[in-house]
Structures are given as C-alpha cells and as structure tokens.
N, C-alpha and C. Protein backbone atom coordinates (compact mmCIF):
# COMPACT_ATOMS: atom_id res chain seq x y z
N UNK A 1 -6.61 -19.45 -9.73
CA UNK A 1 -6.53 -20.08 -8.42
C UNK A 1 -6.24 -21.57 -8.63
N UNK A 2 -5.17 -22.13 -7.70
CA UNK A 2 -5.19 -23.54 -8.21
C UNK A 2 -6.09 -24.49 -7.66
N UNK A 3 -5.97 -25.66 -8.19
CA UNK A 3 -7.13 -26.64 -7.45
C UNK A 3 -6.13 -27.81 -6.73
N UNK A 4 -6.52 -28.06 -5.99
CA UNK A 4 -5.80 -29.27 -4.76
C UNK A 4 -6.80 -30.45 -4.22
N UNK A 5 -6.53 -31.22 -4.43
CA UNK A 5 -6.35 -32.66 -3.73
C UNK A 5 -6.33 -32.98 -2.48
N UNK A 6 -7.52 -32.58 -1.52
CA UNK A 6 -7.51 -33.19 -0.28
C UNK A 6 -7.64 -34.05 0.02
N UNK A 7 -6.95 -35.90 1.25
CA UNK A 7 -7.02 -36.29 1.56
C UNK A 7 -7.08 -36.04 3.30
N UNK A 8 -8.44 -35.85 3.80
CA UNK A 8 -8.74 -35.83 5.16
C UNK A 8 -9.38 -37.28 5.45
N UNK A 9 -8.36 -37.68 6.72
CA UNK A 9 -8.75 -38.93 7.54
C UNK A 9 -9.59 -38.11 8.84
N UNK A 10 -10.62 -38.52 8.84
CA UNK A 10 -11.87 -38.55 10.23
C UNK A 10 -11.88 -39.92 10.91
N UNK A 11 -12.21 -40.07 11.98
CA UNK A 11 -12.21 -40.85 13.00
C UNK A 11 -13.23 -40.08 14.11
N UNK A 12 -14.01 -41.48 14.85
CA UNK A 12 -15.35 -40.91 15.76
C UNK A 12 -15.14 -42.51 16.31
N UNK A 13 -16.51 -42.30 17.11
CA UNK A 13 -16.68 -43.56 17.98
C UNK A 13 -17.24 -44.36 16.64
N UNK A 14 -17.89 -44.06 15.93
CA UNK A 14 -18.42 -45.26 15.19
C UNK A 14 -17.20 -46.09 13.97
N UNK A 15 -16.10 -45.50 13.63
CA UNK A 15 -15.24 -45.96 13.24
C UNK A 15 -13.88 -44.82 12.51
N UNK A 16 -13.38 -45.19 11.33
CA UNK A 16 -12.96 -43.98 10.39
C UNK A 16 -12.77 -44.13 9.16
N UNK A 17 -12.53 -43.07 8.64
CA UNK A 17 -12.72 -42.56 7.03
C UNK A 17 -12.09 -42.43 6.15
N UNK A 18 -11.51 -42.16 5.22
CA UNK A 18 -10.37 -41.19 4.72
C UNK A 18 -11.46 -40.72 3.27
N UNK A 19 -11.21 -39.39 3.45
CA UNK A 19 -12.32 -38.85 2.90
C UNK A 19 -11.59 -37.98 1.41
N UNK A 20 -11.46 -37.96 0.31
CA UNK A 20 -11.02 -37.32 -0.87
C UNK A 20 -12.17 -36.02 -1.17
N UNK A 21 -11.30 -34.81 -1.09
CA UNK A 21 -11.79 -33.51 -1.73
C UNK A 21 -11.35 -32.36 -2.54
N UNK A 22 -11.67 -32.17 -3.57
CA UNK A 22 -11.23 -31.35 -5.11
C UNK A 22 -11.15 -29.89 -4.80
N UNK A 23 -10.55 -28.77 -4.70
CA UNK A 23 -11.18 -27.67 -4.17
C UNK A 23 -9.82 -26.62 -5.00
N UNK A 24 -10.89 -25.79 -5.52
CA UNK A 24 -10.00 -24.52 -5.68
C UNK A 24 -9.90 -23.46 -4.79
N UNK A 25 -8.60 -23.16 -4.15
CA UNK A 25 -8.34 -22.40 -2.97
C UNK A 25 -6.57 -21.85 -3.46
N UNK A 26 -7.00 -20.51 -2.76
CA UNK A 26 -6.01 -19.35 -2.82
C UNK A 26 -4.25 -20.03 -2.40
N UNK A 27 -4.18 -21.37 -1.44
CA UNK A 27 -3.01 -22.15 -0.75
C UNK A 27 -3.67 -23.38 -0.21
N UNK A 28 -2.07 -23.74 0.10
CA UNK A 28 -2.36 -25.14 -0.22
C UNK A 28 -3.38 -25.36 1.83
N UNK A 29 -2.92 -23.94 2.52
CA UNK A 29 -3.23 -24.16 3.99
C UNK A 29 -5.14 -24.03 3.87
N UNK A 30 -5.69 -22.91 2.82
CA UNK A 30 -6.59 -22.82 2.40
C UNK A 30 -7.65 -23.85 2.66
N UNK A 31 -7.12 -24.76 1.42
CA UNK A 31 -7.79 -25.90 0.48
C UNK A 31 -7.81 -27.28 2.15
N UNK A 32 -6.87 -26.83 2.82
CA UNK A 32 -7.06 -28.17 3.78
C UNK A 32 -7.99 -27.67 4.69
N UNK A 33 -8.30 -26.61 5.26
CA UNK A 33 -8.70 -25.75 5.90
C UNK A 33 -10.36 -26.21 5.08
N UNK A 34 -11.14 -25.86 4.29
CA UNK A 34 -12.02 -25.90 3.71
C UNK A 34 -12.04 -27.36 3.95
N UNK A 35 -11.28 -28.27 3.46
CA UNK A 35 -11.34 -29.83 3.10
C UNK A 35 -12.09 -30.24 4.35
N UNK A 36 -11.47 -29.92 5.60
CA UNK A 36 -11.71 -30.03 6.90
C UNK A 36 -13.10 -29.77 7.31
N UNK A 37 -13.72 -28.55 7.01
CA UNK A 37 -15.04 -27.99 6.95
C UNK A 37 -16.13 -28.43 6.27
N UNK A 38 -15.84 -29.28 4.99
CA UNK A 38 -16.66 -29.68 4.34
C UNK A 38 -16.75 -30.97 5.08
N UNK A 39 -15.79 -31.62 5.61
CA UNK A 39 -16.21 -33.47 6.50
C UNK A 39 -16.62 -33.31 7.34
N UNK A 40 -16.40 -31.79 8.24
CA UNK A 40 -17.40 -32.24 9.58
C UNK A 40 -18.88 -31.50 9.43
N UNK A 41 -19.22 -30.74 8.27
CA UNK A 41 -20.79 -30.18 7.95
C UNK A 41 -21.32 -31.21 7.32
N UNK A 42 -20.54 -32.22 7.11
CA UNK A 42 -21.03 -33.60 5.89
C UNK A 42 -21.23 -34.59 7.08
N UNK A 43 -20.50 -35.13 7.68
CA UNK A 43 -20.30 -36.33 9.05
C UNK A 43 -19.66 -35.77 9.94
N UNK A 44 -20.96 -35.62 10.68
CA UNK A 44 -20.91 -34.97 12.14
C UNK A 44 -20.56 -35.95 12.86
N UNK A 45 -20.75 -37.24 12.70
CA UNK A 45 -20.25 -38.32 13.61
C UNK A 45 -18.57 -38.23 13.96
N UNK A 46 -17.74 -37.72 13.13
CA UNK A 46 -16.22 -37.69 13.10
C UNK A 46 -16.42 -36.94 14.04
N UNK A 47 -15.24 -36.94 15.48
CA UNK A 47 -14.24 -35.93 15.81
C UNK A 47 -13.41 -35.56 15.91
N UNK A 48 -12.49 -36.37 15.32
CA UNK A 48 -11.41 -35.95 14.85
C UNK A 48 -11.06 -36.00 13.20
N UNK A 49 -10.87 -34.96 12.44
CA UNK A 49 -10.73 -34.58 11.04
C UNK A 49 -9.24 -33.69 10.98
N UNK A 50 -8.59 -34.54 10.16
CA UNK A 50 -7.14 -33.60 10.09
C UNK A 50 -7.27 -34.00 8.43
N UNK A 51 -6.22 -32.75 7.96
CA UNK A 51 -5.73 -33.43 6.38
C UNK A 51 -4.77 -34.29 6.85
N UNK A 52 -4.54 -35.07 5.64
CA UNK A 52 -3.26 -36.06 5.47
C UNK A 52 -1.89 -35.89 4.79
N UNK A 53 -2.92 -35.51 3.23
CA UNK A 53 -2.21 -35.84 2.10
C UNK A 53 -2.56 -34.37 1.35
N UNK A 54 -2.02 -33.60 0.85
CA UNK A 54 -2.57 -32.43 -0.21
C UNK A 54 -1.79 -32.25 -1.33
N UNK A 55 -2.34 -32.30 -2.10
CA UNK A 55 -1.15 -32.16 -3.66
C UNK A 55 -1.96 -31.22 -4.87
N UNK A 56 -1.67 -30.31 -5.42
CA UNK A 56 -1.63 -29.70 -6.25
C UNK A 56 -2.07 -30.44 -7.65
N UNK A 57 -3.59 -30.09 -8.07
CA UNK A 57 -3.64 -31.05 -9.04
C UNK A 57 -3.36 -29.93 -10.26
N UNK A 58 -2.71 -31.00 -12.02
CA UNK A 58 -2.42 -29.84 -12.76
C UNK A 58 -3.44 -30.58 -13.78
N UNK A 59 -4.15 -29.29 -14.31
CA UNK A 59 -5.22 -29.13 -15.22
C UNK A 59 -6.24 -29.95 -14.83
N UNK A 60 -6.66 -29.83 -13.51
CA UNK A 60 -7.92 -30.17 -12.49
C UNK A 60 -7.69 -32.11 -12.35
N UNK A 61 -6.36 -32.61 -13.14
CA UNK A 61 -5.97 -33.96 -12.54
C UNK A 61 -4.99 -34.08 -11.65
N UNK A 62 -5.00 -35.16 -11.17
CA UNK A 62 -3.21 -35.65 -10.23
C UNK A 62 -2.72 -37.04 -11.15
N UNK A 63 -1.85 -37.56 -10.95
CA UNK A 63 -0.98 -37.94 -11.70
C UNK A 63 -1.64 -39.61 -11.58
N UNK A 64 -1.77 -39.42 -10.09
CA UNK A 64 -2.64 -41.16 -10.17
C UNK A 64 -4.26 -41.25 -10.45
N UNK A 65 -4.58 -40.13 -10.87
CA UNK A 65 -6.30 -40.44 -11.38
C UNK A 65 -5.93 -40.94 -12.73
C-alpha cells in the first residue's frame, strides 16, 4: 500500500492551519479522505478542512524532507 503526504488547510472562527499528514492508504482519494478525518477528530474548532497538496511519498520520504 503506498504512503502519501497530506497537506490539509482548516480554517474556523478562531483562525487557520495547514496541517501535514503521513498515511498509508489504498489511493491517493483515500489518504485525503482519512487526512480530512483525522483534523476534524483532532480540531474541532476548524470548519472548513479540505486537502491541498497530496504527493506520493517514495520509501516513506518526499523529496523536500
């Protein structure tokens, strides 16, 4: 299964985020899908949580870590 690179931006009344998450998932719709789920069970303050950015990391890195 590969692992991916979520970048989800959240936004709420108290301000916003951009939140980085590591996740091994079946696609890339998967891994954003989950990414998404894990920021708003984490900061409930956000209401709005979308992905941004998703990239395919190879051998559990990305190219700019």
């Amino acid at each position: 299964m590969p692992r991916y690179k979520v970048i989800v931006e959240c936004s709420g009344p108290h301000g916003n985020a951009a939140l980085t998450y590591r996740i091994n998932a079946a696609s890339q719709f998967a891994a954003e899908f989950r990414a998404c789920q894990l920021a708003g069970d984490h900061y409930p303050e956000y209401r709005d949580i979308k992905p941004v950015r998703t990239e395919v990391l190879k051998n559990g890195w990305s190219k700019a870590d």
